[in-house]
C-alpha atoms as a PDB file:
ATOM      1  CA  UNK A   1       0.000   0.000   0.000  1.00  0.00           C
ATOM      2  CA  UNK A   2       0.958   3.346  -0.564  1.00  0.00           C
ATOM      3  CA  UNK A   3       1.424   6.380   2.370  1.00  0.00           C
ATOM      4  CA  UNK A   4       0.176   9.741   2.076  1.00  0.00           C
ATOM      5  CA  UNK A   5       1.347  11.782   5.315  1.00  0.00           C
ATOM      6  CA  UNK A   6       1.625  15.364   7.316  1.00  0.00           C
ATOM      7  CA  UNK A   7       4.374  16.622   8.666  1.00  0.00           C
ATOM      8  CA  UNK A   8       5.269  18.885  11.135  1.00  0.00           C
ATOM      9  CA  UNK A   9       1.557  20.235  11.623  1.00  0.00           C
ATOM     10  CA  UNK A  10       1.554  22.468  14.547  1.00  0.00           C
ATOM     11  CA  UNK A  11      -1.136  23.262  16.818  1.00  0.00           C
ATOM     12  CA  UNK A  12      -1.803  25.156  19.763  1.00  0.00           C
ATOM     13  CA  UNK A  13      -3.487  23.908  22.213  1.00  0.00           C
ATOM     14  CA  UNK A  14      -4.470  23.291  26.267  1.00  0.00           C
ATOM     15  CA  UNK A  15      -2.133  20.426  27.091  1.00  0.00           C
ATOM     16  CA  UNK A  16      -0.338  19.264  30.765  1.00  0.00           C
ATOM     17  CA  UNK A  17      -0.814  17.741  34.269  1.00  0.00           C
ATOM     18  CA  UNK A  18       0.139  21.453  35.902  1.00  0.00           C
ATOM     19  CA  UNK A  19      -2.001  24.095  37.024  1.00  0.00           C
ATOM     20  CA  UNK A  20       0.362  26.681  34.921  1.00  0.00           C
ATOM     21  CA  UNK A  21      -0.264  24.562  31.572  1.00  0.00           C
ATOM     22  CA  UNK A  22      -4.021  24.490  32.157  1.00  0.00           C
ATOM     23  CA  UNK A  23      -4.215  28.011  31.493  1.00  0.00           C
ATOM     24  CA  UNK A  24      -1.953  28.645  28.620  1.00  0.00           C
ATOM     25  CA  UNK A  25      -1.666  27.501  25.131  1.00  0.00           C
ATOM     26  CA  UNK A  26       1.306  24.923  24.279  1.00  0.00           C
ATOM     27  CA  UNK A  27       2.123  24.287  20.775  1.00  0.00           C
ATOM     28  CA  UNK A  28       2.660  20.461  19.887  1.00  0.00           C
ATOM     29  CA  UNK A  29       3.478  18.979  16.633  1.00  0.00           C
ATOM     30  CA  UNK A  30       2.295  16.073  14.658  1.00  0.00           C
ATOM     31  CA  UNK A  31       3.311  13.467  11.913  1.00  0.00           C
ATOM     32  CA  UNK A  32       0.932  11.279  10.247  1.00  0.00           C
ATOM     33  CA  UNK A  33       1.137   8.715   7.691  1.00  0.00           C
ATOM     34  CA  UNK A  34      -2.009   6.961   6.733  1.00  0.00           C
ATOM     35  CA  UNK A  35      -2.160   4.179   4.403  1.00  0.00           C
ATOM     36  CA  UNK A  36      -4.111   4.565   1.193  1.00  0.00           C
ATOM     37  CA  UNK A  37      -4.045   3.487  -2.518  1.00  0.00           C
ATOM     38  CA  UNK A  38      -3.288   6.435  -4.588  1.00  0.00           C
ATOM     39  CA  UNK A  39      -3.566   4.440  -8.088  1.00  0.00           C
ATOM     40  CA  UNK A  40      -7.100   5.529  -8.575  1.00  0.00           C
ATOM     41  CA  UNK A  41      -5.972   8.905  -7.897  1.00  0.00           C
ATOM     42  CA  UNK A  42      -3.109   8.765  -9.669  1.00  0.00           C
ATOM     43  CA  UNK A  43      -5.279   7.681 -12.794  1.00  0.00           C
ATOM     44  CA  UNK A  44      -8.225  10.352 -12.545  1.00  0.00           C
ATOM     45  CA  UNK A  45      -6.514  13.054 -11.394  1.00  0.00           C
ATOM     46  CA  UNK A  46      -9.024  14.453  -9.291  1.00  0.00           C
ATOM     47  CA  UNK A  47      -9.189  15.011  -5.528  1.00  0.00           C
ATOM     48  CA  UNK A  48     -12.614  13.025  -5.281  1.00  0.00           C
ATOM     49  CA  UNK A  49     -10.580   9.747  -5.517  1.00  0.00           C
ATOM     50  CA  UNK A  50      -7.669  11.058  -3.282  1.00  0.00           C
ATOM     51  CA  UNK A  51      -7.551  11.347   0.701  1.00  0.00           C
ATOM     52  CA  UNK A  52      -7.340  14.208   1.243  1.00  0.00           C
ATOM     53  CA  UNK A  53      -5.339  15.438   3.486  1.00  0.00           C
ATOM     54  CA  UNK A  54      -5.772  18.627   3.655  1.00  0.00           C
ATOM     55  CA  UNK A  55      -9.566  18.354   4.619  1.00  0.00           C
ATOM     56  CA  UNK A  56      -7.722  15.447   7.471  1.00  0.00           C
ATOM     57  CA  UNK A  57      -5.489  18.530   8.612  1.00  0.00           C
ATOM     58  CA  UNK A  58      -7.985  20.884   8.942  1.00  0.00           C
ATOM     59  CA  UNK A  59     -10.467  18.291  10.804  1.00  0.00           C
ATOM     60  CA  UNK A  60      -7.536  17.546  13.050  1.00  0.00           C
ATOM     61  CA  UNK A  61      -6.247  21.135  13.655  1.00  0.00           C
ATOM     62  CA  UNK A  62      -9.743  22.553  15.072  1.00  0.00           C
ATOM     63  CA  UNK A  63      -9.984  19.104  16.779  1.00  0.00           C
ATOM     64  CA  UNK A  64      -6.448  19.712  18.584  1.00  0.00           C
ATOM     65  CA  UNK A  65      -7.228  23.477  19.124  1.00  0.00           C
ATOM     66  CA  UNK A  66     -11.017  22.808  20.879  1.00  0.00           C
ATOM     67  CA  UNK A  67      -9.107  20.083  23.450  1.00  0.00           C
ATOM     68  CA  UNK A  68      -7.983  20.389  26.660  1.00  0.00           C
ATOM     69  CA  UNK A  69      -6.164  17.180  27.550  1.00  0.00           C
ATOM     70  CA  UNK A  70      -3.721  16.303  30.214  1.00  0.00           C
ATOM     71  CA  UNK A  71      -1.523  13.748  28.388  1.00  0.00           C
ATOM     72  CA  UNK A  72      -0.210  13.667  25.011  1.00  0.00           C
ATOM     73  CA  UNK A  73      -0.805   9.661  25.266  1.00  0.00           C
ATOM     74  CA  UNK A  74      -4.573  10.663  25.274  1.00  0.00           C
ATOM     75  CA  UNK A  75      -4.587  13.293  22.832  1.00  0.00           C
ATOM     76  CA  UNK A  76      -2.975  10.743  19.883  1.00  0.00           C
ATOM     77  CA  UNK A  77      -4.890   8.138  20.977  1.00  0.00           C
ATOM     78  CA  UNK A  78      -8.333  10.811  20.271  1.00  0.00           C
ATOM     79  CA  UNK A  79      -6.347  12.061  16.776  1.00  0.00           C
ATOM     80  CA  UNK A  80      -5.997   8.397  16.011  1.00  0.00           C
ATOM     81  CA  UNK A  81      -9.373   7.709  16.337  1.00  0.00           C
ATOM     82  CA  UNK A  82     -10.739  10.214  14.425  1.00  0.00           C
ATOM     83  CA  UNK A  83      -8.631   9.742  11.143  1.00  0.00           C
ATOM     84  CA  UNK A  84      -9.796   6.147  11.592  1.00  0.00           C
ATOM     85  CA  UNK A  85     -13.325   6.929  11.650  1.00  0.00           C
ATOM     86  CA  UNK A  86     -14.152  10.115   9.740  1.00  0.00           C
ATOM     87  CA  UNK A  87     -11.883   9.673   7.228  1.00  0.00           C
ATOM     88  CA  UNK A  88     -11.976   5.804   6.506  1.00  0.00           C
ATOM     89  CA  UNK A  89      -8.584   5.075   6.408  1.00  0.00           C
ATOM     90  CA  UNK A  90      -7.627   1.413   7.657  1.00  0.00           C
ATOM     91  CA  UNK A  91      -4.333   2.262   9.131  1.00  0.00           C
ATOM     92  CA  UNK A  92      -2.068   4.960  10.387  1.00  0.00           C
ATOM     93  CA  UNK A  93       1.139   5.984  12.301  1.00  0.00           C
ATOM     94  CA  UNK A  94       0.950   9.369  14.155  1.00  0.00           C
ATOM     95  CA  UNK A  95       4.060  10.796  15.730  1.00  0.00           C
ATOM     96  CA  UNK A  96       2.564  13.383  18.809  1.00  0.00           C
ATOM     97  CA  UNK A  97       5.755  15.222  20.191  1.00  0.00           C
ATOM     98  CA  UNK A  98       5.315  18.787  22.514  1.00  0.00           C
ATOM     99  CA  UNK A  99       8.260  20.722  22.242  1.00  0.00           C
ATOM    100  CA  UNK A 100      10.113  21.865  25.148  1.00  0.00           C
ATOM    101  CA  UNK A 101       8.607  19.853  27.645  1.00  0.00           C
ATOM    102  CA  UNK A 102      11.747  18.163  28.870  1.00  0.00           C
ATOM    103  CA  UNK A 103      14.790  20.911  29.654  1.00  0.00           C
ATOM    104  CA  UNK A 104      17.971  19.772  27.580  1.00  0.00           C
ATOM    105  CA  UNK A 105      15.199  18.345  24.830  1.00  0.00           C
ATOM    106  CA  UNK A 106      14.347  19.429  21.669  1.00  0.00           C
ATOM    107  CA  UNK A 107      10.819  17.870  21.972  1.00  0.00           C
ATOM    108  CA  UNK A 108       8.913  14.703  23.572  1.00  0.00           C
ATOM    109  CA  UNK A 109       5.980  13.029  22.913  1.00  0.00           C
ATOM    110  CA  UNK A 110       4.853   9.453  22.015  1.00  0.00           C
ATOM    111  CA  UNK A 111       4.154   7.339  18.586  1.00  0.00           C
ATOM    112  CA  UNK A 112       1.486   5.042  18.056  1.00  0.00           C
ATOM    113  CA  UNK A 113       0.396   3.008  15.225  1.00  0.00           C
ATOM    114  CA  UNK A 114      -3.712   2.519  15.435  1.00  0.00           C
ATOM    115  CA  UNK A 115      -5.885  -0.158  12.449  1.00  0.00           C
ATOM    116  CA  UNK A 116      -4.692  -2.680  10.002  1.00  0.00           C
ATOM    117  CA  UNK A 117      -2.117  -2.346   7.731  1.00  0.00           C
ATOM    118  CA  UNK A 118      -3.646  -4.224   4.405  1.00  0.00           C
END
């Protein structure tokens, strides 16, 4: 199967265990890669037989922007979900990180892999 993917989207959002986090905005960043067959795609050349991702990264920037989560664990885990279900794609790898969270780090964050790869 082929891959379509986003990377680097960033979003700002509520995110964190501490009181100080719960009432700012942290930016975190995300990579997806969804599995899809392009050839139909590829042979009409028209977005009706793509996925599209950019409708995917809008849907999953106002998603990320109207949360308020503690954990990035449960925040991926609701992305994940979502792509699954709204957008019909069977499998997908999403790479959560939030950027200086950890002192000495350039980011942290977790990746998951959610559905069947066919």
């Amino acid at each position: 199967m082929d891959i379509v993917y986003i990377s680097d989207l960033k979003v700002d959002t509520v995110i964190g265990i501490y009181d100080w986090e719960r009432r700012i905005r942290q930016t975190v960043s995300l990579d997806l890669e969804m599995v899809a067959d392009i050839s139909r795609a590829a042979a009409s050349d028209h977005i009706d037989d793509a996925l599209n991702y950019k409708a995917i990264g809008k849907r999953i920037i106002q998603y990320i922007e109207d949360s308020d989560f503690q954990l990035v664990e449960t925040l991926a885990e609701r992305v994940a979900q979502l792509v699954l279900e709204e957008f019909g794609v069977a499998w997908l790898k999403l790479r959560l990180s939030k950027p200086g969270a950890l002192r000495g780090s350039r980011d942290v964050g977790v990746i998951i892999e959610r559905g069947e790869r066919t």
